[in-house]
C-alpha atoms as a PDB file:
ATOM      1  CA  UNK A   1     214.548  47.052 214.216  1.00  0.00           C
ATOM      2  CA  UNK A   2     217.722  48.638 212.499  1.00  0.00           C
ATOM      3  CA  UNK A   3     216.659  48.007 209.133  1.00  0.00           C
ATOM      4  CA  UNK A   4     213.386  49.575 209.864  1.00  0.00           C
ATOM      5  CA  UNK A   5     214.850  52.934 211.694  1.00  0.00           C
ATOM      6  CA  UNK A   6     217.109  52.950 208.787  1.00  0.00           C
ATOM      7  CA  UNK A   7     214.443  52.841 206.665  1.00  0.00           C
ATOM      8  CA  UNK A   8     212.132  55.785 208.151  1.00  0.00           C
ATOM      9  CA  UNK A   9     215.082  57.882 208.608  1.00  0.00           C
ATOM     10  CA  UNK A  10     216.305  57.995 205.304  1.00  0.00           C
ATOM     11  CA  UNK A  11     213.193  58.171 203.264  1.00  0.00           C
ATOM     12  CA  UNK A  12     212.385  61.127 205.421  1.00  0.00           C
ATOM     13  CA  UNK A  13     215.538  62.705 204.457  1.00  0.00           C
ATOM     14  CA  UNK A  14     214.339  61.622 200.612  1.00  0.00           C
ATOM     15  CA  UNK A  15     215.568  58.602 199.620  1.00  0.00           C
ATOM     16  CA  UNK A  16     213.338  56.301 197.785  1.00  0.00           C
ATOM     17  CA  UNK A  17     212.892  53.312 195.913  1.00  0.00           C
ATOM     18  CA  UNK A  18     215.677  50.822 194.870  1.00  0.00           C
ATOM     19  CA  UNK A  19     218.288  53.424 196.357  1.00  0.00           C
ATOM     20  CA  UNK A  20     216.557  53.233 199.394  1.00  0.00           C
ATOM     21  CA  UNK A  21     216.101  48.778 199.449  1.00  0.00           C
ATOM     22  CA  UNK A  22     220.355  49.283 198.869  1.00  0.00           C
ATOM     23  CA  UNK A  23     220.990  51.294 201.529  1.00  0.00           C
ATOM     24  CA  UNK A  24     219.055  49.502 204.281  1.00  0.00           C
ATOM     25  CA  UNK A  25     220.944  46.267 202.930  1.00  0.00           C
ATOM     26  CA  UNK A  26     224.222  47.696 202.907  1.00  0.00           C
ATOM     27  CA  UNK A  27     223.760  48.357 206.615  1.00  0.00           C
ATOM     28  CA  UNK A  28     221.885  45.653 207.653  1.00  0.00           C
ATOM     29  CA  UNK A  29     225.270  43.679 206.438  1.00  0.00           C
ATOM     30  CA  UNK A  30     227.838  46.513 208.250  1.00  0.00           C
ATOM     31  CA  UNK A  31     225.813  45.403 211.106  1.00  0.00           C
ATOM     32  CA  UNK A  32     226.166  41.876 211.029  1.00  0.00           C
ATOM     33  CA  UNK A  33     229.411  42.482 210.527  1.00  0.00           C
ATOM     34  CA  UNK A  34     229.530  43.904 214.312  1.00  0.00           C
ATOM     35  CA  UNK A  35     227.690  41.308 215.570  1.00  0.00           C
ATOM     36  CA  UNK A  36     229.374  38.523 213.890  1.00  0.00           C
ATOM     37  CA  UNK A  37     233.393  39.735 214.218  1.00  0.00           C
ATOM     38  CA  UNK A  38     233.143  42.605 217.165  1.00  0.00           C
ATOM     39  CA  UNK A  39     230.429  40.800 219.759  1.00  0.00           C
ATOM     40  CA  UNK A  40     228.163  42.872 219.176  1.00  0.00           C
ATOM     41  CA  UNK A  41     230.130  46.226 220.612  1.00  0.00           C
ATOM     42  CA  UNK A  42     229.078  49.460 218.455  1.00  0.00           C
ATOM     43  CA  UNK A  43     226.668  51.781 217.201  1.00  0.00           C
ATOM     44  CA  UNK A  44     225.065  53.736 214.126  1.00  0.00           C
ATOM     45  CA  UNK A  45     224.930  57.119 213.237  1.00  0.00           C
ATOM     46  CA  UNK A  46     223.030  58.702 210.225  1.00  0.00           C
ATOM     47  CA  UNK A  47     223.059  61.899 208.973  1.00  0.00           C
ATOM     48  CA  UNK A  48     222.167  63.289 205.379  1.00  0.00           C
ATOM     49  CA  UNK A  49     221.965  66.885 203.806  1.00  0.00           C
ATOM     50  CA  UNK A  50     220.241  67.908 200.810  1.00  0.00           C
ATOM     51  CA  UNK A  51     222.247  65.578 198.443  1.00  0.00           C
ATOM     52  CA  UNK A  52     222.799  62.518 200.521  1.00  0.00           C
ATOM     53  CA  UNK A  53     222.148  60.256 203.217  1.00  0.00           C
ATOM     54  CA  UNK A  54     224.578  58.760 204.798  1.00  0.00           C
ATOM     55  CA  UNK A  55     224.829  56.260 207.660  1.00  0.00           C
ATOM     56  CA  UNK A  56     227.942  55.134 209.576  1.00  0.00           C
ATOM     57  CA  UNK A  57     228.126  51.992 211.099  1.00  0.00           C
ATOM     58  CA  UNK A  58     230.578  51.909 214.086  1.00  0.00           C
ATOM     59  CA  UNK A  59     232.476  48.547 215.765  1.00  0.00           C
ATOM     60  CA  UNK A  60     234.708  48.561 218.872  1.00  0.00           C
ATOM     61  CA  UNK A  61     236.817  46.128 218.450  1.00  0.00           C
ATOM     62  CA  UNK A  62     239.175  47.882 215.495  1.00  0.00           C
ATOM     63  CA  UNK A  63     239.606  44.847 212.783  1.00  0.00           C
ATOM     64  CA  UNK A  64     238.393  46.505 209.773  1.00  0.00           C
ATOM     65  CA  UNK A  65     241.077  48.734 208.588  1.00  0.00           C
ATOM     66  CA  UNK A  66     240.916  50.794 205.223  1.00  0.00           C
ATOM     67  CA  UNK A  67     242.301  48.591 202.469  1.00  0.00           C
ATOM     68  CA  UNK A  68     239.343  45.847 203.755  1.00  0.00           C
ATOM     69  CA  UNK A  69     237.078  48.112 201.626  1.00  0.00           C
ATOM     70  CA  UNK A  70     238.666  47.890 198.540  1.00  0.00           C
ATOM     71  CA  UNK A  71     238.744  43.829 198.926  1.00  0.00           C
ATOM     72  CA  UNK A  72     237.604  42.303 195.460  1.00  0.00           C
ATOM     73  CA  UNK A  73     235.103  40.025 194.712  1.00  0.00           C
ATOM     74  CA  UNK A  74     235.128  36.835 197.031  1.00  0.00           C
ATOM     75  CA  UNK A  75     233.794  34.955 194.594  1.00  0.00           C
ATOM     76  CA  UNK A  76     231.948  31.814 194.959  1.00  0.00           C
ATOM     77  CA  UNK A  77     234.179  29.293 196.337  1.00  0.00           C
ATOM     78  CA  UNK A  78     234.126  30.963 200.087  1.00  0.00           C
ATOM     79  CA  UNK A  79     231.281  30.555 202.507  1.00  0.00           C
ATOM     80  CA  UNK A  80     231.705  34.360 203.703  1.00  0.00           C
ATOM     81  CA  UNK A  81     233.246  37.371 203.203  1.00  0.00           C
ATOM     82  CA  UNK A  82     231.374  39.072 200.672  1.00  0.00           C
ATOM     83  CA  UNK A  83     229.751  42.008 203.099  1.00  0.00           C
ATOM     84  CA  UNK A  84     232.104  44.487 202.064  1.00  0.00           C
ATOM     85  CA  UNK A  85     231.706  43.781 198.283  1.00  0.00           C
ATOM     86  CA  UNK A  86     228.035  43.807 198.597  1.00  0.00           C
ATOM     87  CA  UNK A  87     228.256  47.050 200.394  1.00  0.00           C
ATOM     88  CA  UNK A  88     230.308  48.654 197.258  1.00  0.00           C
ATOM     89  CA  UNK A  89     228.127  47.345 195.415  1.00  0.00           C
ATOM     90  CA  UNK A  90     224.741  48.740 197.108  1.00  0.00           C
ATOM     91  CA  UNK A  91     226.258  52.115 197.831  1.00  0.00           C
ATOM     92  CA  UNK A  92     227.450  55.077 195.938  1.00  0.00           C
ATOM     93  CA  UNK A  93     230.512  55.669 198.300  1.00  0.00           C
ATOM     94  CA  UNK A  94     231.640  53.204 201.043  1.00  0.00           C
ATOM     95  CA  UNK A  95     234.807  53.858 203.346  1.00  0.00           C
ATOM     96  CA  UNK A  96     236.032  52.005 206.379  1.00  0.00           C
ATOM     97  CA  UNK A  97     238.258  54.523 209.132  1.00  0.00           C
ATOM     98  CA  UNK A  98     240.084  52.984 212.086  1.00  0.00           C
ATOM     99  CA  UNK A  99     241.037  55.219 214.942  1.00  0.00           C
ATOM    100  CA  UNK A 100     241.882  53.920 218.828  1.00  0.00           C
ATOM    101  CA  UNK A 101     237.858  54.171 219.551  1.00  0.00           C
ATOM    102  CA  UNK A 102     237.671  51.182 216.608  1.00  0.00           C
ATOM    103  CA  UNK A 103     236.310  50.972 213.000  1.00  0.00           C
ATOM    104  CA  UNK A 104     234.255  52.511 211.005  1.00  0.00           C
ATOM    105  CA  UNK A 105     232.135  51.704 207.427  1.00  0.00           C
ATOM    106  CA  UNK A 106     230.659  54.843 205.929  1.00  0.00           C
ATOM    107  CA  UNK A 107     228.191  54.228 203.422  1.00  0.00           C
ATOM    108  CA  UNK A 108     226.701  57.053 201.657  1.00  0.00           C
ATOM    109  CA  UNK A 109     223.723  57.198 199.200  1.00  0.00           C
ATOM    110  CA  UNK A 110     223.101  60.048 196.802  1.00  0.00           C
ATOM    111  CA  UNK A 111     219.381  61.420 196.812  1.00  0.00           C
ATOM    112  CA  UNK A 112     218.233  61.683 193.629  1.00  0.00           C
ATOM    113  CA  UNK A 113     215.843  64.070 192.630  1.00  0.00           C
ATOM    114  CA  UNK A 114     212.058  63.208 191.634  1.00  0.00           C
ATOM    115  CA  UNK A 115     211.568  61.639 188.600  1.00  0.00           C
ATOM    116  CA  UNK A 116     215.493  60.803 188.057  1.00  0.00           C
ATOM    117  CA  UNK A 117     216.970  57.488 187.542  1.00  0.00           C
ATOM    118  CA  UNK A 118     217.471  54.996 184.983  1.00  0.00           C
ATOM    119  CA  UNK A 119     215.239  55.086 181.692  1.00  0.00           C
ATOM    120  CA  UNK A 120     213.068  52.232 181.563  1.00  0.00           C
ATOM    121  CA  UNK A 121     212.937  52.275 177.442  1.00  0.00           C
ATOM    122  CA  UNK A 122     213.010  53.977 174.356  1.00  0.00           C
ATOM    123  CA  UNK A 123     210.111  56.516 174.332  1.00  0.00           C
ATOM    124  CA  UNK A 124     207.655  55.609 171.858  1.00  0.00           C
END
């Protein structure tokens, strides 16, 4: 259900395409990460302007501190841990707060204009 109010909200505010699919993944796996390490105890906010959308996925329980999102590639060898490097990789900015209410993971997606993105070849 996430994933899909995710999905409405933020195409609405004008994100499409790939940038779109990355965003709904990114916090589809902040999510889990509530369920999996803070029972379940949060909730997500979204909010965008005319440049970005940006959605902020909030845990009670406080573990996630900071320095967690600049944690580098797990690498293969481990059976978890790579939420937060998928994230970075998904998302144009991702930031994780920590106040007395709990933690926080930001992840914001710039809205590009129509017709912008990669090239998908030379012009002929």
């Amino acid at each position: 259900m996430l994933r899909g109010q995710v999905n409405d909200y933020a195409a609405r505010a004008g994100l499409a395409g790939v940038r779109l699919q990355d965003l709904v993944l990114a916090v589809n796996e902040a999510a889990a990460n509530v369920l999996d390490h803070a029972h379940g105890e949060g909730h997500v906010e979204a909010w965008h302007d005319d440049g970005s959308v940006t959605v902020e996925v909030h845990d009670r329980l406080g573990r996630l501190v900071p320095a967690h999102a600049d944690a580098g590639n797990p690498g293969v060898t481990t059976l978890r841990g790579r939420g937060l490097w998928l994230m970075r990789q998904l998302c144009d900015e991702v930031r994780i707060t920590r106040n007395a209410d709990g933690s926080a993971v930001l992840l914001r997606q710039a809205i590009e204009p129509a017709g912008a993105g990669r090239p998908l070849g030379p012009a002929t």
